[in-house]
C-alpha atoms as a PDB file:
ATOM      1  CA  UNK A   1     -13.000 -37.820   2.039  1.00  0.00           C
ATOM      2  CA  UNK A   2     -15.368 -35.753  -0.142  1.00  0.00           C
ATOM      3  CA  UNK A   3     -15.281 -32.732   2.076  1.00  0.00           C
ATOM      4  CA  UNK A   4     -11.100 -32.818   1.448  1.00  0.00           C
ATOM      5  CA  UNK A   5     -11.997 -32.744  -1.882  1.00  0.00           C
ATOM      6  CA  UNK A   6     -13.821 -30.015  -1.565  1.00  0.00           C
ATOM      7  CA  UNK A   7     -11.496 -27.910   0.424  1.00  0.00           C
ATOM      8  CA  UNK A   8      -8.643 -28.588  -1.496  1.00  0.00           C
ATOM      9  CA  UNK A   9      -9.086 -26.602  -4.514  1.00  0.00           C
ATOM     10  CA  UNK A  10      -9.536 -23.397  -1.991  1.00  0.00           C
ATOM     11  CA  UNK A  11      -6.191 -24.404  -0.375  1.00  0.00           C
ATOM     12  CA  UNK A  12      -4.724 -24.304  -3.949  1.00  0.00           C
ATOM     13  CA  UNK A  13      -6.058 -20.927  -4.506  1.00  0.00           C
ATOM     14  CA  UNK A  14      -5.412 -19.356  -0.875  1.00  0.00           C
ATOM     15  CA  UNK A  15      -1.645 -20.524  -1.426  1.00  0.00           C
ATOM     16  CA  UNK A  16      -1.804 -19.286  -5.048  1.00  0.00           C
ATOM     17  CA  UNK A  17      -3.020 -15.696  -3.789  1.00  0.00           C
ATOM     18  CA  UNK A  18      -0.294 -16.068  -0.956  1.00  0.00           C
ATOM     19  CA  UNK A  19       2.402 -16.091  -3.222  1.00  0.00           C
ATOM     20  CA  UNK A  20       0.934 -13.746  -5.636  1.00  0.00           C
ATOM     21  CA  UNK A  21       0.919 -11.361  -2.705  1.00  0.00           C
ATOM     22  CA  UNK A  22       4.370 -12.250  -1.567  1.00  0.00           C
ATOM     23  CA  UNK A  23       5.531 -11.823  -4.993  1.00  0.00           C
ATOM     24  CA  UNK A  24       4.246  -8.349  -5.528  1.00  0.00           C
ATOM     25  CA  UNK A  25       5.477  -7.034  -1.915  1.00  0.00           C
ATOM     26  CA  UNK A  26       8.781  -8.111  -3.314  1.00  0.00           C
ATOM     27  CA  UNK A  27       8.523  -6.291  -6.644  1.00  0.00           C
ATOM     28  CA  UNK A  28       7.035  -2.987  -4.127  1.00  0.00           C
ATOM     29  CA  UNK A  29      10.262  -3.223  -1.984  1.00  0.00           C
ATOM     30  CA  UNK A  30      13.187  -3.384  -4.991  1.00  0.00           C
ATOM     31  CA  UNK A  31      11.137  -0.517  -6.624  1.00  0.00           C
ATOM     32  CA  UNK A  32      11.589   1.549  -3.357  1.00  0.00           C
ATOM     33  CA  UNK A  33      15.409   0.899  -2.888  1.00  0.00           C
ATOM     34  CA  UNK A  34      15.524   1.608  -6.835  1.00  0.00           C
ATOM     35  CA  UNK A  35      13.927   4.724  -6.517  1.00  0.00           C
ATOM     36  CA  UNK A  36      15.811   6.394  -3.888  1.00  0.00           C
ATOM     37  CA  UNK A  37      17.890   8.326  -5.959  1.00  0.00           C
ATOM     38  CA  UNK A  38      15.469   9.685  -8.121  1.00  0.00           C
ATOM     39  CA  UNK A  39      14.034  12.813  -7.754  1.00  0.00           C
ATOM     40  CA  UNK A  40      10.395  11.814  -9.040  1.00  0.00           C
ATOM     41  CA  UNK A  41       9.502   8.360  -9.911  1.00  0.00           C
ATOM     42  CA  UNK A  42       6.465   6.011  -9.900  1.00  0.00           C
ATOM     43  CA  UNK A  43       5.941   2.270  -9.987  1.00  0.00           C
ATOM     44  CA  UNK A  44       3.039   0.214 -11.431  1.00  0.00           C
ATOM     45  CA  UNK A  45       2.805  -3.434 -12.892  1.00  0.00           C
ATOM     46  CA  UNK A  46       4.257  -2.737 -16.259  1.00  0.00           C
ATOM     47  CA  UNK A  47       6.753   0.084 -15.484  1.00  0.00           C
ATOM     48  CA  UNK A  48       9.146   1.728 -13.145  1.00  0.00           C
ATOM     49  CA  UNK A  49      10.020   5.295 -14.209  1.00  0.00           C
ATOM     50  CA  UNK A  50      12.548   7.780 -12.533  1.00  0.00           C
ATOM     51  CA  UNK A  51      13.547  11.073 -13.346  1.00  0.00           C
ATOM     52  CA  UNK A  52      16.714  12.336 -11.741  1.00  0.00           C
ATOM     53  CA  UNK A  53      17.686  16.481 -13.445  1.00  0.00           C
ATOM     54  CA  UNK A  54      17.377  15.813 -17.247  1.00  0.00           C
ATOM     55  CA  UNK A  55      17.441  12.108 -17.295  1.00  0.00           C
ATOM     56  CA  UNK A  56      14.773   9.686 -17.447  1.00  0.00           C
ATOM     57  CA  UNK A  57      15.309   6.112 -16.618  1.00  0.00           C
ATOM     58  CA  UNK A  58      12.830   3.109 -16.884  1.00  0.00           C
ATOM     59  CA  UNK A  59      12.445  -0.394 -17.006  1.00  0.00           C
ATOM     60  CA  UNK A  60      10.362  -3.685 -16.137  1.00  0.00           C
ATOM     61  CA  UNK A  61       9.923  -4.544 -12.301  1.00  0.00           C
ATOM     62  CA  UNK A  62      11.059  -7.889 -10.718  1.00  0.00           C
ATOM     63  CA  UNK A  63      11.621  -8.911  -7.004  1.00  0.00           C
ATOM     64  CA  UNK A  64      14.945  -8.105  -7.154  1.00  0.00           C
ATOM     65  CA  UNK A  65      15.837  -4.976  -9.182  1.00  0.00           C
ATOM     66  CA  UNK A  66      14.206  -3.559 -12.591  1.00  0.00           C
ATOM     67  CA  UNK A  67      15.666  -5.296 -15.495  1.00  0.00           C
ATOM     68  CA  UNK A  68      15.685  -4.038 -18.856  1.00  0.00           C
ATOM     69  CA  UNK A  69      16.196  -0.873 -17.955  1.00  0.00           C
ATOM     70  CA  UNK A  70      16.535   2.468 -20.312  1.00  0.00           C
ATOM     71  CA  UNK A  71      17.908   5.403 -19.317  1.00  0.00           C
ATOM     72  CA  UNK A  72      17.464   8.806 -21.677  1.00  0.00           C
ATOM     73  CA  UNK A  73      18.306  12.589 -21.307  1.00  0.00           C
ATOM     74  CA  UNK A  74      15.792  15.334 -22.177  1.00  0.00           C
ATOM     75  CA  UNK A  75      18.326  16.704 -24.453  1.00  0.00           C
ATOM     76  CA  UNK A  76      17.736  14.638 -26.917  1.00  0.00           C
ATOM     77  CA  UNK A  77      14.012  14.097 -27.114  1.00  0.00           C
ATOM     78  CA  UNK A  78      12.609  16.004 -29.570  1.00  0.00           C
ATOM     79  CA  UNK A  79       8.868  15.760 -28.383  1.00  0.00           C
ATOM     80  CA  UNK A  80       6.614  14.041 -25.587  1.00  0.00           C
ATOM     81  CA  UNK A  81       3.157  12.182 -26.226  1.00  0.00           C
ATOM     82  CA  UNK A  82       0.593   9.886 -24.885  1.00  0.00           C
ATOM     83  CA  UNK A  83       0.095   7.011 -26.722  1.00  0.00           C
ATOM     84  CA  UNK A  84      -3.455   4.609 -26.384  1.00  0.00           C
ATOM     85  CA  UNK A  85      -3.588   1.545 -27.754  1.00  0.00           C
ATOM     86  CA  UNK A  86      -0.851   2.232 -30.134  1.00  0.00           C
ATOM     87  CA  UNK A  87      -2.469   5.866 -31.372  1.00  0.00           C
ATOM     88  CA  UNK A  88      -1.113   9.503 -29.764  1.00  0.00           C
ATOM     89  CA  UNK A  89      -4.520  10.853 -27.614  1.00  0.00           C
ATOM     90  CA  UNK A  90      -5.290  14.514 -26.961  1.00  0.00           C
ATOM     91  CA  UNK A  91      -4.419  14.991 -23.065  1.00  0.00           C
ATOM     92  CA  UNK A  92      -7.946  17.077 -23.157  1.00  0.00           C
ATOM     93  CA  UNK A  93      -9.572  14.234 -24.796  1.00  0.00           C
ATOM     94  CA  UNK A  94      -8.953  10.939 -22.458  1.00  0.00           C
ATOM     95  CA  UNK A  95     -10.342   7.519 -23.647  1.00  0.00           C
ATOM     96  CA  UNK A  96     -11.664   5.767 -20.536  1.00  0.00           C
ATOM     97  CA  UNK A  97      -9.597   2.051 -22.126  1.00  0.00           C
ATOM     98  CA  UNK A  98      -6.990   1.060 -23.532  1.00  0.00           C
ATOM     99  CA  UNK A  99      -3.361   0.368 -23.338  1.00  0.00           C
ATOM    100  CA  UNK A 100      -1.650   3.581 -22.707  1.00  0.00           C
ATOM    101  CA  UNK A 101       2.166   4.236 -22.773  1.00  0.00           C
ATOM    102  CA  UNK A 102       4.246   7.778 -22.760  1.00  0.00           C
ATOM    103  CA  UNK A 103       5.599   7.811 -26.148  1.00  0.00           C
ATOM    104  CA  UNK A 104       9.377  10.104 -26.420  1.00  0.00           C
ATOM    105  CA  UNK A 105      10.502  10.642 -30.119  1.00  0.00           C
ATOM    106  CA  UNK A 106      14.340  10.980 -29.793  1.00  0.00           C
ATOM    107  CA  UNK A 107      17.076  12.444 -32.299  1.00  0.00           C
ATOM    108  CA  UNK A 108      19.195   9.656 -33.901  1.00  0.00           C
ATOM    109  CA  UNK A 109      16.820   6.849 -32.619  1.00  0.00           C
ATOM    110  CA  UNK A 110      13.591   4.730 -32.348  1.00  0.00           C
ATOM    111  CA  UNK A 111      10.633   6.341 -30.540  1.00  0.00           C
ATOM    112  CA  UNK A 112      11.076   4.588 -27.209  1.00  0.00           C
ATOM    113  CA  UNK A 113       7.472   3.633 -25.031  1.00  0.00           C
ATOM    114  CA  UNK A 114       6.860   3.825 -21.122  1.00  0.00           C
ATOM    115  CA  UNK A 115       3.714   2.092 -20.409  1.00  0.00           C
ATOM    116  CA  UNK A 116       1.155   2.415 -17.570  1.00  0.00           C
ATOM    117  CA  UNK A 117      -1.518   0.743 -16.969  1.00  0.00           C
ATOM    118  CA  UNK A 118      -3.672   3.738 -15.768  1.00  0.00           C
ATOM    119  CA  UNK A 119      -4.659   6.171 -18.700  1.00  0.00           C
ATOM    120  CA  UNK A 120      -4.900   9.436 -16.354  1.00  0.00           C
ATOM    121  CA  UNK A 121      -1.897   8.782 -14.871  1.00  0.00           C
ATOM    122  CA  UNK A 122       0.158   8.212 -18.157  1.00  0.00           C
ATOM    123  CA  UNK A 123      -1.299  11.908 -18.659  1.00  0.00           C
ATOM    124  CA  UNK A 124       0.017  13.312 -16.027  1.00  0.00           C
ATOM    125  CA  UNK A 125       3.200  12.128 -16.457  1.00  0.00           C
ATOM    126  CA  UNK A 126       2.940  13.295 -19.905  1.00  0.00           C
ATOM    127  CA  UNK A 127       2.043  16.726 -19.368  1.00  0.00           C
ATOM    128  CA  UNK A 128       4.508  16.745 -16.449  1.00  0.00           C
ATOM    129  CA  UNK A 129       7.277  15.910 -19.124  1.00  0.00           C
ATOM    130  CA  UNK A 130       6.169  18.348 -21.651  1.00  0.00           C
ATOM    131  CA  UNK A 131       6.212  20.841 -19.360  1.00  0.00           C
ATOM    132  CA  UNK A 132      10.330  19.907 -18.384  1.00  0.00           C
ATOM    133  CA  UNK A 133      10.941  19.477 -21.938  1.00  0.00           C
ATOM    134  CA  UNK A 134       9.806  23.011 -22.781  1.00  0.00           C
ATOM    135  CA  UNK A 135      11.517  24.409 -20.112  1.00  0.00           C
ATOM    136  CA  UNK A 136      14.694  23.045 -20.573  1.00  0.00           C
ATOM    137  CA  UNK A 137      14.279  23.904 -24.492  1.00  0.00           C
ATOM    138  CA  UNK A 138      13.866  27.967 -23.375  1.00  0.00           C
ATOM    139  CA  UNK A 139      16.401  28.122 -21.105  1.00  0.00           C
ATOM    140  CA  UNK A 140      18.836  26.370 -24.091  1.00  0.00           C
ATOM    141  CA  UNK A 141      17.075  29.308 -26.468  1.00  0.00           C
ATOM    142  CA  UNK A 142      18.135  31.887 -23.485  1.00  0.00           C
ATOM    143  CA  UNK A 143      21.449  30.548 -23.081  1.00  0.00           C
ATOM    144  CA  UNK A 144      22.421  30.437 -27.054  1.00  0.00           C
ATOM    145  CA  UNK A 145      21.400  34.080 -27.427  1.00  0.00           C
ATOM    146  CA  UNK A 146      23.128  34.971 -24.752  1.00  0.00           C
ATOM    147  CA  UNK A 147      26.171  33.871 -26.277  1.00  0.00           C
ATOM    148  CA  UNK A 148      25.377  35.441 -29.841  1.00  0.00           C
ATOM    149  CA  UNK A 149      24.469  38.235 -28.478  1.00  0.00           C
END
């Protein structure tokens, strides 16, 4: 009787971790069919993010699809920043902790938040999107003095 006893708390746990597992693999799989028609994307606890031409979509993962989910086009963000623990970061100048999320300041609305849970990779992704936003903001400079001119 005492040895049950014993054992049953770890029976509680190894089920627990079971269906943590389970749970996860489930979140892992609806990210993959989400992301199929993306042409970059990446997945972690707190996040899904997709990028698809000028559009970036995001949202929170669940077993069966990402809920809450934001979609908004480069066009109308006006700049691109890291954000840790609620403060914009130099990308030269990492903190090691914190709570890090992409932060997009958009025309005509709220600055909206991607969060990671990884601080370097919330920097890559921010450079990454710095580096499209720039881009596409030349080629609109080339293409309006092309027309004026």
């Amino acid at each position: 009787m005492e040895r049950g006893l014993l054992w049953l708390p770890l029976l509680i746990v190894f089920f627990w971790l079971a269906w943590t597992g389970w749970n996860e693999y489930q979140k892992i799989e609806a990210y993959r069919r989400w992301a199929e028609s993306f042409d970059r994307s990446k997945y972690d606890i707190y996040a899904v993010l997709g990028q698809k031409g000028k559009n970036l979509t995001w949202g929170r993962p669940t077993r069966s699809e990402p809920v809450e989910v934001q979609t908004v086009s480069l066009d109308r963000v006006d700049s691109i920043y890291l954000l840790v623990d609620g403060r914009p970061v130099e990308l030269d100048a990492l903190p090691e902790k914190g709570k890090s999320a992409i932060a997009l300041s958009v025309t005509g609305a709220d600055t909206m938040q991607i969060p990671f849970t990884e601080i370097p990779l919330a920097a890559q992704w921010t450079k990454y999107l710095q580096q499209e936003l720039e881009k596409m903001k030349k080629a609109e400079g080339r293409g309006q003095r092309a027309e004026g001119g």
